[in-house]
N, C-alpha and C. Protein backbone atom coordinates (compact mmCIF):
# COMPACT_ATOMS: atom_id res chain seq x y z
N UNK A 1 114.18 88.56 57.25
CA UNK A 1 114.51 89.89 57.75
C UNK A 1 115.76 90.39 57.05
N UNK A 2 115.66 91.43 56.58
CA UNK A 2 116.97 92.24 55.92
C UNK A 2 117.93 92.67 56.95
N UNK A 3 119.01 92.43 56.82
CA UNK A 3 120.35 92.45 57.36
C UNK A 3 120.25 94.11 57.40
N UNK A 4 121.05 94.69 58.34
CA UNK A 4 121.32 96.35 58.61
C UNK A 4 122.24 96.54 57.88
N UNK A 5 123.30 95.86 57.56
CA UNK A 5 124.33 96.10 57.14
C UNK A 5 124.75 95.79 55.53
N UNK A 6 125.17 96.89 54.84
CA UNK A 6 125.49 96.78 53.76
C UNK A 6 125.96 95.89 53.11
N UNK A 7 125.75 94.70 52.19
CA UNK A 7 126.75 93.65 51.59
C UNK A 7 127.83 94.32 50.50
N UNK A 8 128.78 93.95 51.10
CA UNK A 8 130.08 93.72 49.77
C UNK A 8 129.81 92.87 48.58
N UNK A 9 129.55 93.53 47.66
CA UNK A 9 129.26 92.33 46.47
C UNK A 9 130.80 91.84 45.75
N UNK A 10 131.26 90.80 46.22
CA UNK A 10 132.65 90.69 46.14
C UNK A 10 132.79 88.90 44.89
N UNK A 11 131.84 88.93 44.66
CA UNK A 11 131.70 87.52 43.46
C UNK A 11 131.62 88.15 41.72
N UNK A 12 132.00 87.62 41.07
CA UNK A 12 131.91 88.27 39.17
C UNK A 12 130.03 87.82 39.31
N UNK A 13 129.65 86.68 39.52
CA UNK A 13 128.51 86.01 39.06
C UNK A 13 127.47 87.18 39.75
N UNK A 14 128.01 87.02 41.03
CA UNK A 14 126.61 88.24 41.63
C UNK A 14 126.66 89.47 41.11
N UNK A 15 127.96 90.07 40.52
CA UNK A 15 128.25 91.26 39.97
C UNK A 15 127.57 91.78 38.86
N UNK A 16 127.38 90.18 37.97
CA UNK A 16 126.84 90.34 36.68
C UNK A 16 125.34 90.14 36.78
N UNK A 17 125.06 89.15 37.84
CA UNK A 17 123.15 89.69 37.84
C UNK A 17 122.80 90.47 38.38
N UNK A 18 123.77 91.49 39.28
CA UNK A 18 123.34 93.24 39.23
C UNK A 18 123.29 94.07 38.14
N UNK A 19 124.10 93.07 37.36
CA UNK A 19 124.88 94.63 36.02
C UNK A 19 124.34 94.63 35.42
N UNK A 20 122.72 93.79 34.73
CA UNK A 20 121.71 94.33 34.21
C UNK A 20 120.63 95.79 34.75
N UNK A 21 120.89 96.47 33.37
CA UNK A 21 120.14 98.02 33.66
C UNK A 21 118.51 97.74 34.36
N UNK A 22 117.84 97.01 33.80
CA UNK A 22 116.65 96.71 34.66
C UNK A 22 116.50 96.06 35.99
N UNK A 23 117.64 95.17 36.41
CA UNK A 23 117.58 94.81 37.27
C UNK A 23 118.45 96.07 38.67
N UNK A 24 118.89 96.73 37.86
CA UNK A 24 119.29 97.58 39.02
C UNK A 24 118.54 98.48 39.10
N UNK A 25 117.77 99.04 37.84
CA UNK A 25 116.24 100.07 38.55
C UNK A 25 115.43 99.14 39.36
N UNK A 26 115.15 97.96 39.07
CA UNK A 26 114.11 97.37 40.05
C UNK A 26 115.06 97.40 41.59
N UNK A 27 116.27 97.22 41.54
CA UNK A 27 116.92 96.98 43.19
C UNK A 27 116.79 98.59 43.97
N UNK A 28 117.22 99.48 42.88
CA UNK A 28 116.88 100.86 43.31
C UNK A 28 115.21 101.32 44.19
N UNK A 29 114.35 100.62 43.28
CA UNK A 29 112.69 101.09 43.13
C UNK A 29 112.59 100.08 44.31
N UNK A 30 113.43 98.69 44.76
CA UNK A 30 112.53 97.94 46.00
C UNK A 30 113.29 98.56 46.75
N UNK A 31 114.42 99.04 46.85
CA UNK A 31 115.35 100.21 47.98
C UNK A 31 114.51 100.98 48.53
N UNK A 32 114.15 102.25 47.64
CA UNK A 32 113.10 102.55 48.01
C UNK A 32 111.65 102.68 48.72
N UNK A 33 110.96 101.83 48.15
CA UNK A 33 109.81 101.24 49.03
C UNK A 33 110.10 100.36 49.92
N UNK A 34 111.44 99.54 50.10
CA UNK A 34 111.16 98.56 51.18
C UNK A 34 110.87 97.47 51.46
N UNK A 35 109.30 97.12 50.43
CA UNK A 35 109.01 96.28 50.31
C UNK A 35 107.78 96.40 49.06
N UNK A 36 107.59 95.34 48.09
CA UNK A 36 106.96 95.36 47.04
C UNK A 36 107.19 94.47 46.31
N UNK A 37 105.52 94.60 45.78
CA UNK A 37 105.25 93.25 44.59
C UNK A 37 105.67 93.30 43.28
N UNK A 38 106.11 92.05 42.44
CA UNK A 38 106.60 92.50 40.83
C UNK A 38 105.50 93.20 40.51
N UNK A 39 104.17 93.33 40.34
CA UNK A 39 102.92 94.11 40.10
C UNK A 39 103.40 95.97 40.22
N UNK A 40 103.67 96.11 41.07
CA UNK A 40 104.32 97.31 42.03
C UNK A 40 105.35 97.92 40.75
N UNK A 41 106.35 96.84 41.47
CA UNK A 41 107.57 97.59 40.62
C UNK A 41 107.69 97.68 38.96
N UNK A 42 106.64 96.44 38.15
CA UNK A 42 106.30 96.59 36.68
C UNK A 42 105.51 98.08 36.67
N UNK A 43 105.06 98.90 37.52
CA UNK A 43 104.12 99.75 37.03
C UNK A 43 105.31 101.07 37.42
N UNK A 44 106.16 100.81 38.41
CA UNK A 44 107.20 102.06 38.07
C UNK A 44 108.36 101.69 37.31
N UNK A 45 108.93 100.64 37.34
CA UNK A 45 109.92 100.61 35.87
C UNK A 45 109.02 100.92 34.20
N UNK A 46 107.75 100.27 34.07
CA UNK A 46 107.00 100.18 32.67
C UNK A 46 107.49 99.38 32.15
N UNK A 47 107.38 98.38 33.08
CA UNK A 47 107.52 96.85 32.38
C UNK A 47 106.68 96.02 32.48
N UNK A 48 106.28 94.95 32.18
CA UNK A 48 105.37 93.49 32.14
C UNK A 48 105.81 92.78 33.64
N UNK A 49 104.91 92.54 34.17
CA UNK A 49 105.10 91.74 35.30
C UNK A 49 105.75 90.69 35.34
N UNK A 50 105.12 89.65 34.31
CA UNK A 50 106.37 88.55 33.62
C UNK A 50 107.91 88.94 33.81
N UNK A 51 108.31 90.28 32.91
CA UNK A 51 109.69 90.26 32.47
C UNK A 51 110.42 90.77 34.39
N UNK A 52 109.51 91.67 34.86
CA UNK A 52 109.87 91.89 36.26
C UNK A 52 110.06 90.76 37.05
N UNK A 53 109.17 89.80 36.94
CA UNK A 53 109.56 89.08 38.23
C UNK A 53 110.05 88.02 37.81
N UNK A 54 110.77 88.12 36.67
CA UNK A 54 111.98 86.61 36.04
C UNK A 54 113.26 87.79 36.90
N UNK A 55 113.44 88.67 36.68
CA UNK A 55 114.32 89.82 36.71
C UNK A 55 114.86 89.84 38.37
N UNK A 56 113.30 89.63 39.45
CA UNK A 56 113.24 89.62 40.65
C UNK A 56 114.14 88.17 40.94
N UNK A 57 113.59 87.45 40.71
CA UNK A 57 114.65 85.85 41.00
C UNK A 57 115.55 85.66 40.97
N UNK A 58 115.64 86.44 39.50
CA UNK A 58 117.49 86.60 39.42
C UNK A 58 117.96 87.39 40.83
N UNK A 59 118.02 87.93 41.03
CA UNK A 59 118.11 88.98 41.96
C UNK A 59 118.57 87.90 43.35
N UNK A 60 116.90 87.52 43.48
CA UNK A 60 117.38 86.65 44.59
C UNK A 60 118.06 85.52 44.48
N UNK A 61 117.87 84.87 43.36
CA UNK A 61 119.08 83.53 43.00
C UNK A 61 120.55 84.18 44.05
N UNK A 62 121.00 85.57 43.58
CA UNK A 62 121.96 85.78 44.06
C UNK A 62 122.15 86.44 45.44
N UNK A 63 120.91 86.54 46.51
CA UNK A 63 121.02 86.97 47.79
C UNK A 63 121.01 88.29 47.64
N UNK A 64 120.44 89.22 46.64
CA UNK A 64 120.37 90.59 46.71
C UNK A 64 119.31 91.18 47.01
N UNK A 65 118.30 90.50 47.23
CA UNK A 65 116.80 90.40 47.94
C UNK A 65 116.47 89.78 48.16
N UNK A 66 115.34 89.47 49.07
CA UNK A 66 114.43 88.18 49.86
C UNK A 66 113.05 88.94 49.28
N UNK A 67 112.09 87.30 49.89
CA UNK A 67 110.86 87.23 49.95
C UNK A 67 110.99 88.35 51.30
N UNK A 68 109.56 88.86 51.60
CA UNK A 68 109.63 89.75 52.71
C UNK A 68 107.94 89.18 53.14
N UNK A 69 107.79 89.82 54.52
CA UNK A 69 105.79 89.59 54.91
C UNK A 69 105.28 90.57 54.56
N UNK A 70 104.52 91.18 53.58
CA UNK A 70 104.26 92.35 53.24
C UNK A 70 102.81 92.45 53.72
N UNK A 71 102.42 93.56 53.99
CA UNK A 71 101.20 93.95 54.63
C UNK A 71 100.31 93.55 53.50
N UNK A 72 98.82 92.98 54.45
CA UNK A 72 97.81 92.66 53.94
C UNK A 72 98.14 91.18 52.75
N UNK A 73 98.96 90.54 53.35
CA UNK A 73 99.08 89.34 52.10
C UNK A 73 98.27 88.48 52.10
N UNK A 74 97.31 87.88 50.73
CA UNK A 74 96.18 87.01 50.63
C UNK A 74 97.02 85.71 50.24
N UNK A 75 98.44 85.51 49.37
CA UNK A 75 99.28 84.43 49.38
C UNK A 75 99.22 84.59 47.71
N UNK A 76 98.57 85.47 46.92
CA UNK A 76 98.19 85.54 45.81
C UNK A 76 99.66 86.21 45.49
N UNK A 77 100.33 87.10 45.61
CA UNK A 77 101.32 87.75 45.05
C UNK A 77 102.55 87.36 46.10
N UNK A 78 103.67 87.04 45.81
CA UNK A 78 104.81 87.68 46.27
C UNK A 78 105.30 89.03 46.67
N UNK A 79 106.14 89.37 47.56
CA UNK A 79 106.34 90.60 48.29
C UNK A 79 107.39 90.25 48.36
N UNK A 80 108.86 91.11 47.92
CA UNK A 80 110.32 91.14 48.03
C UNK A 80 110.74 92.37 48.82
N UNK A 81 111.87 92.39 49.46
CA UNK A 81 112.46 93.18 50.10
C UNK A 81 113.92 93.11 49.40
N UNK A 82 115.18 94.01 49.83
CA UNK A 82 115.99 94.42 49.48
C UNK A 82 116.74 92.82 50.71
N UNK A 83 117.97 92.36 50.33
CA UNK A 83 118.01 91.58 51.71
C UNK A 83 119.20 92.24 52.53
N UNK A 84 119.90 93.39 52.56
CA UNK A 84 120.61 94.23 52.99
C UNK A 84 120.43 95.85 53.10
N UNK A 85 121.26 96.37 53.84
CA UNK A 85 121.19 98.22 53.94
C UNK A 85 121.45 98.44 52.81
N UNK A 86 122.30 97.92 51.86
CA UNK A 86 122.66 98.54 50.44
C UNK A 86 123.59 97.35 49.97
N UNK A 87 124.40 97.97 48.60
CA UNK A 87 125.37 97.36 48.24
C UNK A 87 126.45 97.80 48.05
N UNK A 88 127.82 97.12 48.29
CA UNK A 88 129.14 97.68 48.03
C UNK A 88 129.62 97.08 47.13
N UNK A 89 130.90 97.67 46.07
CA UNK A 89 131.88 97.15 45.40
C UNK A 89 133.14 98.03 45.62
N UNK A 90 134.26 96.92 45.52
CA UNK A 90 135.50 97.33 45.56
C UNK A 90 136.17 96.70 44.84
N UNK A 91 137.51 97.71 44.13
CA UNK A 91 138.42 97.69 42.97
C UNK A 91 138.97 96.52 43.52
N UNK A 92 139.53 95.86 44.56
CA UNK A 92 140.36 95.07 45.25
C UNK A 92 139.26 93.88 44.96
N UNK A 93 138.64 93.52 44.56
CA UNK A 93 137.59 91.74 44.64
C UNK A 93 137.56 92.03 43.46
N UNK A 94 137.97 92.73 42.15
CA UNK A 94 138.12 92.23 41.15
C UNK A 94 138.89 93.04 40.33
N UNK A 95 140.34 93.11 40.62
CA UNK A 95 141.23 93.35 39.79
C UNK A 95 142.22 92.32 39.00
N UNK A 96 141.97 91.17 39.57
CA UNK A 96 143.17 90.31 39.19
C UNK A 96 142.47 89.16 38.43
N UNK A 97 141.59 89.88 37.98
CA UNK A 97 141.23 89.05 36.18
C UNK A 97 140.34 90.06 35.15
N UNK A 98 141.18 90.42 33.75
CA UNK A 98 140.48 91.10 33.16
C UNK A 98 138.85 90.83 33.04
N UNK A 99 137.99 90.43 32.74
CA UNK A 99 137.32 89.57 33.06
C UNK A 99 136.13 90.24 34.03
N UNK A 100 136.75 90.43 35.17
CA UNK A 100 136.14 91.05 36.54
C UNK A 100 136.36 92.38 36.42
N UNK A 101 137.71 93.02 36.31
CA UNK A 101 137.45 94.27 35.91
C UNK A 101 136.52 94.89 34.95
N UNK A 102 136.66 94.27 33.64
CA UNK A 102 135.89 94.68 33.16
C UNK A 102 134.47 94.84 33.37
N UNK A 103 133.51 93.71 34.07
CA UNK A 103 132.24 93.74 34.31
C UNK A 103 132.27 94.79 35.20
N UNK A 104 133.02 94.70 36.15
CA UNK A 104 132.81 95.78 37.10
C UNK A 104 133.08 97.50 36.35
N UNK A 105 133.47 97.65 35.61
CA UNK A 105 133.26 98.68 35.10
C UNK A 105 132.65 99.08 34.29
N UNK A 106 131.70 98.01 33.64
CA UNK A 106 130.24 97.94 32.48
C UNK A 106 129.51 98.43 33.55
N UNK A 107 129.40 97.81 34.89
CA UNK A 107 128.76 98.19 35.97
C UNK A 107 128.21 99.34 36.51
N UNK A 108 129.54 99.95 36.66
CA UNK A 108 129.67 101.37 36.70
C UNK A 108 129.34 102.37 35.91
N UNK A 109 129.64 102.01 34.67
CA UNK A 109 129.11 102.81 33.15
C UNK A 109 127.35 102.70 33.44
N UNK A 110 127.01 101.74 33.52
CA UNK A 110 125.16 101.56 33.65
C UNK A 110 124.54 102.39 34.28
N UNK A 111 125.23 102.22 35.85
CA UNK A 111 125.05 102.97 36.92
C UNK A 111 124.95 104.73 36.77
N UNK A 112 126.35 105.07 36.27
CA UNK A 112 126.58 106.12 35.75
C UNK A 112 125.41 106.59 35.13
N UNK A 113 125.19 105.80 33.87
CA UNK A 113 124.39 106.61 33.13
C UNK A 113 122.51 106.33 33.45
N UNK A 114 122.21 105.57 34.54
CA UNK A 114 121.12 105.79 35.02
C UNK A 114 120.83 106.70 36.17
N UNK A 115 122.19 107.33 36.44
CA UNK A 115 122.34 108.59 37.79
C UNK A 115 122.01 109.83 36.87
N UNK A 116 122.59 109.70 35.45
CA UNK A 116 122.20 110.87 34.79
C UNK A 116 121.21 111.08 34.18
N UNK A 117 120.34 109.54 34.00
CA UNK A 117 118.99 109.61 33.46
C UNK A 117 118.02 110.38 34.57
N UNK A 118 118.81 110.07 36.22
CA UNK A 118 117.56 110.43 36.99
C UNK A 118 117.99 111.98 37.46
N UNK A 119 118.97 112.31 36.86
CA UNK A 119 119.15 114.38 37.15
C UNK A 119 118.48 114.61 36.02
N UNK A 120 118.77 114.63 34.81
CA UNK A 120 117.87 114.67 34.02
C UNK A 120 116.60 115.33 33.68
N UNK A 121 115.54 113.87 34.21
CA UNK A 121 114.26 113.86 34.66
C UNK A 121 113.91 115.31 35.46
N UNK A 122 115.05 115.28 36.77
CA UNK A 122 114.66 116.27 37.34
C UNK A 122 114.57 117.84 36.79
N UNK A 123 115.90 117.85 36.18
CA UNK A 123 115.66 118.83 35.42
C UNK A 123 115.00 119.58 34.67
N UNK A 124 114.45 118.03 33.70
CA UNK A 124 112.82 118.61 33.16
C UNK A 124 112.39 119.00 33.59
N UNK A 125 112.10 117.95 34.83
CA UNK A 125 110.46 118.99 35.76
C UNK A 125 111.35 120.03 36.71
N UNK A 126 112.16 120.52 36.70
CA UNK A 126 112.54 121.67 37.71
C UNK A 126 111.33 122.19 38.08
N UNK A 127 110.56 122.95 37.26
CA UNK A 127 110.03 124.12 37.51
C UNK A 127 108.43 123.57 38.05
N UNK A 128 108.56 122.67 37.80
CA UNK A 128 107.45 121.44 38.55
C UNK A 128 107.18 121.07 40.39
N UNK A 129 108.72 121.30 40.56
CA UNK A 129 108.86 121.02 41.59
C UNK A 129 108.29 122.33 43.03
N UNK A 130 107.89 122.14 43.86
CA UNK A 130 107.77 123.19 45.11
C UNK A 130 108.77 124.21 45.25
N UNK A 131 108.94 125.58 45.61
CA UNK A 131 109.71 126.33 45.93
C UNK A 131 110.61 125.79 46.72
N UNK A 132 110.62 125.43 47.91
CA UNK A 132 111.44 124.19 48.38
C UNK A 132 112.05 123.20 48.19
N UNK A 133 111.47 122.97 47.41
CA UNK A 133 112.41 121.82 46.75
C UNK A 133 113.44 122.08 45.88
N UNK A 134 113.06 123.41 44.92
CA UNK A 134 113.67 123.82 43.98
C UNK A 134 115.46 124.39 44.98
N UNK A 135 115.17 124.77 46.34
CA UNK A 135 116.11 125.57 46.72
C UNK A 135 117.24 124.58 47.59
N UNK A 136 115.94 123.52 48.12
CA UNK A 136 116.97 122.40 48.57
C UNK A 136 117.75 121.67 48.10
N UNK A 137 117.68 121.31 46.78
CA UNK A 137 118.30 120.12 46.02
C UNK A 137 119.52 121.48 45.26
N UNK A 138 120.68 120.20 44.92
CA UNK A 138 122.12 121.21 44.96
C UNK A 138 122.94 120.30 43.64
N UNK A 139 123.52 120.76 43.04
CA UNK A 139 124.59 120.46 42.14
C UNK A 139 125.81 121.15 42.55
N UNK A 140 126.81 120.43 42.60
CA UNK A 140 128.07 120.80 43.48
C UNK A 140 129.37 120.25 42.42
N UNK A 141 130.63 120.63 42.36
CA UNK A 141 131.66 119.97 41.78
C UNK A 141 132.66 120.49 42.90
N UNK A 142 133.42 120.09 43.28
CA UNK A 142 134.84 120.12 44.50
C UNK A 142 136.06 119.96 43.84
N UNK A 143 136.91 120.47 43.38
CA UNK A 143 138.40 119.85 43.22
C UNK A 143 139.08 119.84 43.83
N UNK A 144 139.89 119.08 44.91
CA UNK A 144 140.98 118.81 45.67
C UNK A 144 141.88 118.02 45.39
N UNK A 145 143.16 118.60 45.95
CA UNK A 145 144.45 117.96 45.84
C UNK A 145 144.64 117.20 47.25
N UNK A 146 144.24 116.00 46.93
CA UNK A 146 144.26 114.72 48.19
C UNK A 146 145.15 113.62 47.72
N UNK A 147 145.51 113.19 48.90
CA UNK A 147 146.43 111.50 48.51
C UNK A 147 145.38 110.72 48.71
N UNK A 148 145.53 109.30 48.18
CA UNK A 148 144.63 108.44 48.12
C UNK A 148 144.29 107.56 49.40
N UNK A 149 144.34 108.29 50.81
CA UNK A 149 144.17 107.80 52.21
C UNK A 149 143.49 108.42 52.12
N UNK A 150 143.67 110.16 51.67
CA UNK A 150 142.94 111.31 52.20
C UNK A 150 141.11 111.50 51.69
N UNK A 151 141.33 110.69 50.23
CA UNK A 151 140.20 110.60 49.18
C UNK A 151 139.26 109.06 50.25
N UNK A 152 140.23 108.22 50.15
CA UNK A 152 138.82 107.11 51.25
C UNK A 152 138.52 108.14 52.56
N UNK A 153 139.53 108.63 53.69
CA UNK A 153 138.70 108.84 54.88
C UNK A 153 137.87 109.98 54.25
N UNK A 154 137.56 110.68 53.79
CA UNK A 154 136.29 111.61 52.70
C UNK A 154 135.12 110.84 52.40
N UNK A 155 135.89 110.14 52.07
CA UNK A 155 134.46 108.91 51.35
C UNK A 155 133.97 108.17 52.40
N UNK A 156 134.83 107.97 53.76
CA UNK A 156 134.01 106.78 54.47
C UNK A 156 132.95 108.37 55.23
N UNK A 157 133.63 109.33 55.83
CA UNK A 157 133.19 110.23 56.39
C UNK A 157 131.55 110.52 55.69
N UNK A 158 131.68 110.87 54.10
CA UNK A 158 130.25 111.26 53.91
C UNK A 158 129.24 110.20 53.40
N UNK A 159 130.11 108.96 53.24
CA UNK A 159 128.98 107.32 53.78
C UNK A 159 128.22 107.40 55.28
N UNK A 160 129.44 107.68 56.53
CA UNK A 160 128.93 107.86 57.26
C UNK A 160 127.69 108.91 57.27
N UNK A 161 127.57 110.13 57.25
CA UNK A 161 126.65 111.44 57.12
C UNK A 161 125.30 111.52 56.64
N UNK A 162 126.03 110.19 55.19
CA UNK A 162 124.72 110.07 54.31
C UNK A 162 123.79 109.19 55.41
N UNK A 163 124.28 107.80 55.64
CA UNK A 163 123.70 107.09 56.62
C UNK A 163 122.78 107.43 57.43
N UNK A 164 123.67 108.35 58.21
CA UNK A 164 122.66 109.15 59.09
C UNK A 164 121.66 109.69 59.17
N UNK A 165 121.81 110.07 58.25
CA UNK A 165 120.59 111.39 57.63
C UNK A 165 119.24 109.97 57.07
N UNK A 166 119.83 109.33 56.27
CA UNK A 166 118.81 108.05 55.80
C UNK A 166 118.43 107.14 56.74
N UNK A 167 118.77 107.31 57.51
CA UNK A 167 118.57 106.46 59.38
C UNK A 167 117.42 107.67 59.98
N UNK A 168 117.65 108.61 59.99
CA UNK A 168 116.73 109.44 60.72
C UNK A 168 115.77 109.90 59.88
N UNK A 169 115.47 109.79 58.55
CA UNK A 169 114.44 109.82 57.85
C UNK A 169 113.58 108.75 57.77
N UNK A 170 114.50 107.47 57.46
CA UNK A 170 113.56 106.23 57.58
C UNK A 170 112.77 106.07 59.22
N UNK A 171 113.26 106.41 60.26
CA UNK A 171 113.17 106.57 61.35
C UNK A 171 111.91 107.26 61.80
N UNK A 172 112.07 108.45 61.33
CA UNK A 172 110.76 109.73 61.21
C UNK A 172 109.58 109.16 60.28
N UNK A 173 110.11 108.95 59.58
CA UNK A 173 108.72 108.10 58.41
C UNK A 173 107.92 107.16 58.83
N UNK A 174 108.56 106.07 59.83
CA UNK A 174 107.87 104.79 60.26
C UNK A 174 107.34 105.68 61.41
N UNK A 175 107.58 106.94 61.95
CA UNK A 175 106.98 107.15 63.55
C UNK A 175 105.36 108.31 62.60
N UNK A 176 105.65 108.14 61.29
CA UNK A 176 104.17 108.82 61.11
C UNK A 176 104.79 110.14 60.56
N UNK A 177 106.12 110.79 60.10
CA UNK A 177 105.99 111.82 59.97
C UNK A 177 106.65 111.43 58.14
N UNK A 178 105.06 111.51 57.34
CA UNK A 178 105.46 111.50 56.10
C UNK A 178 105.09 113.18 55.31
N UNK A 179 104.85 113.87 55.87
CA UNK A 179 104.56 115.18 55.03
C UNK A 179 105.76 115.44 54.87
N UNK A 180 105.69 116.33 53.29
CA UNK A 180 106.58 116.83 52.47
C UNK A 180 107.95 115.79 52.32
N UNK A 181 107.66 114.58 52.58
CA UNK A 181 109.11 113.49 52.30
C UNK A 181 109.03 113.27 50.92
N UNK A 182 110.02 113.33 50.50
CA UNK A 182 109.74 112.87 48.90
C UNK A 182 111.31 111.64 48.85
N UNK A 183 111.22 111.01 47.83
CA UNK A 183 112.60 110.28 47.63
C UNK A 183 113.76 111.25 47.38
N UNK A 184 114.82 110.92 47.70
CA UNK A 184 115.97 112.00 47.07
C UNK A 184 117.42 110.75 47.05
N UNK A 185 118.05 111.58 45.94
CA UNK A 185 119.07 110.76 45.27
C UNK A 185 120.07 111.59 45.79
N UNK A 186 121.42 111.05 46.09
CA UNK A 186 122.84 112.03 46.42
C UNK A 186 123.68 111.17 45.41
N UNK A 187 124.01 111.80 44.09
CA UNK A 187 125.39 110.87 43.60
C UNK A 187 126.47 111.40 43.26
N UNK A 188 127.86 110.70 44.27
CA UNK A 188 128.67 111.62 44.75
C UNK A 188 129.65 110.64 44.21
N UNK A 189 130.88 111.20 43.56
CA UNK A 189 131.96 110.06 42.61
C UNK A 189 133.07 111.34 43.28
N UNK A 190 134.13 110.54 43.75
CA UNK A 190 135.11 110.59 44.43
C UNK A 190 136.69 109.48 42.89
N UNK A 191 136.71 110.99 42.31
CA UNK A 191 138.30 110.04 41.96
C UNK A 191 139.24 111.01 41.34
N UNK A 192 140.14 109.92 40.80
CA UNK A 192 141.55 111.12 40.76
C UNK A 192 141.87 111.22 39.01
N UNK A 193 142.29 112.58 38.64
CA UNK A 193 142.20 112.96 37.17
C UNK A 193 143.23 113.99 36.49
N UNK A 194 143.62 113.50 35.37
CA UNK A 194 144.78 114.54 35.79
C UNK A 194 144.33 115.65 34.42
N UNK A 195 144.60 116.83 34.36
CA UNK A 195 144.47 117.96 33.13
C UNK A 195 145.10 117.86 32.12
């Protein structure tokens, strides 16, 4: 059973078998669904099942997913789940060895630039998308002059919000109400910069 609660990924070793780019679309893509077979997730990354589910182990070698009971199992495939609500990192579990900083900020760079692979995408298909959809989804930039108490309670505030909102969707979805749900991404970077 997956834990409710978000893990702190606070180790270099677990850091670094996240910080592969494929292995964090596959943690993203089983986020998503919940639950799913390397079969599954090779056919939305466009990868080989092989290279997926060496990719999946890793994963779990490090407690970032479990085996899960997935509906309809004959014992023929494996079924993984996510083994937490999400994942965290903080500057504080690895500043005090270059080393750790650094991975953790290859990390971030990956991340980064697979947040912009997936606006992107969207962009292409804008005009693809439903009238609704087109009007719901938002690109935003904020500049504020905050102290760095003022910038976390912001950040815990719209962790909290986001939560919520992903609590009462997942919520609505399992009670049967899947029309017009589609996946949606929020990526929101909170930091300080000077002109």
């Amino acid at each position: 059973m997956a834990s409710k609660e978000s893990r702190r990924v606070s180790d270099l070793g677990t850091l670094k078998a996240f910080g592969h780019p494929l292995r964090m679309k596959l943690y993203r893509a089983l986020y998503i669904a919940r639950q799913a077979t390397a079969s599954q997730l090779a056919e939305q990354v466009d990868e080989q099942v092989s290279l997926v589910s060496y990719h999946l182990r890793k994963l779990a070698d490090h407690g970032l997913i479990e085996a899960a009971d997935g509906p309809g199992r004959d014992g023929r495939e494996r079924w993984w789940q996510p083994a937490s609500k999400g994942l965290n990192f903080h500057d504080e579990d690895f500043r005090d060895a270059p080393e750790k900083a650094a991975t953790r900020a290859a990390v971030g760079r990956i991340s980064f630039d697979q947040h912009i692979e997936m606006y992107q995408r969207f962009l292409d298909a804008y005009q693809s998308w439903p009238a609704e959809w087109r009007t719901a989804s938002n690109s935003a930039e904020y500049l504020a002059r905050l102290t760095a108490e003022e910038l976390s309670a912001l950040s815990r505030e719209v962790h909290e919000l986001v939560d919520r909102y992903e609590e009462q969707g997942r919520a609505r979805e399992e009670a049967g109400d899947t029309e017009n749900r589609e996946n949606v991404a929020l990526h929101l970077y909170g930091f300080p910069f000077r002109t």
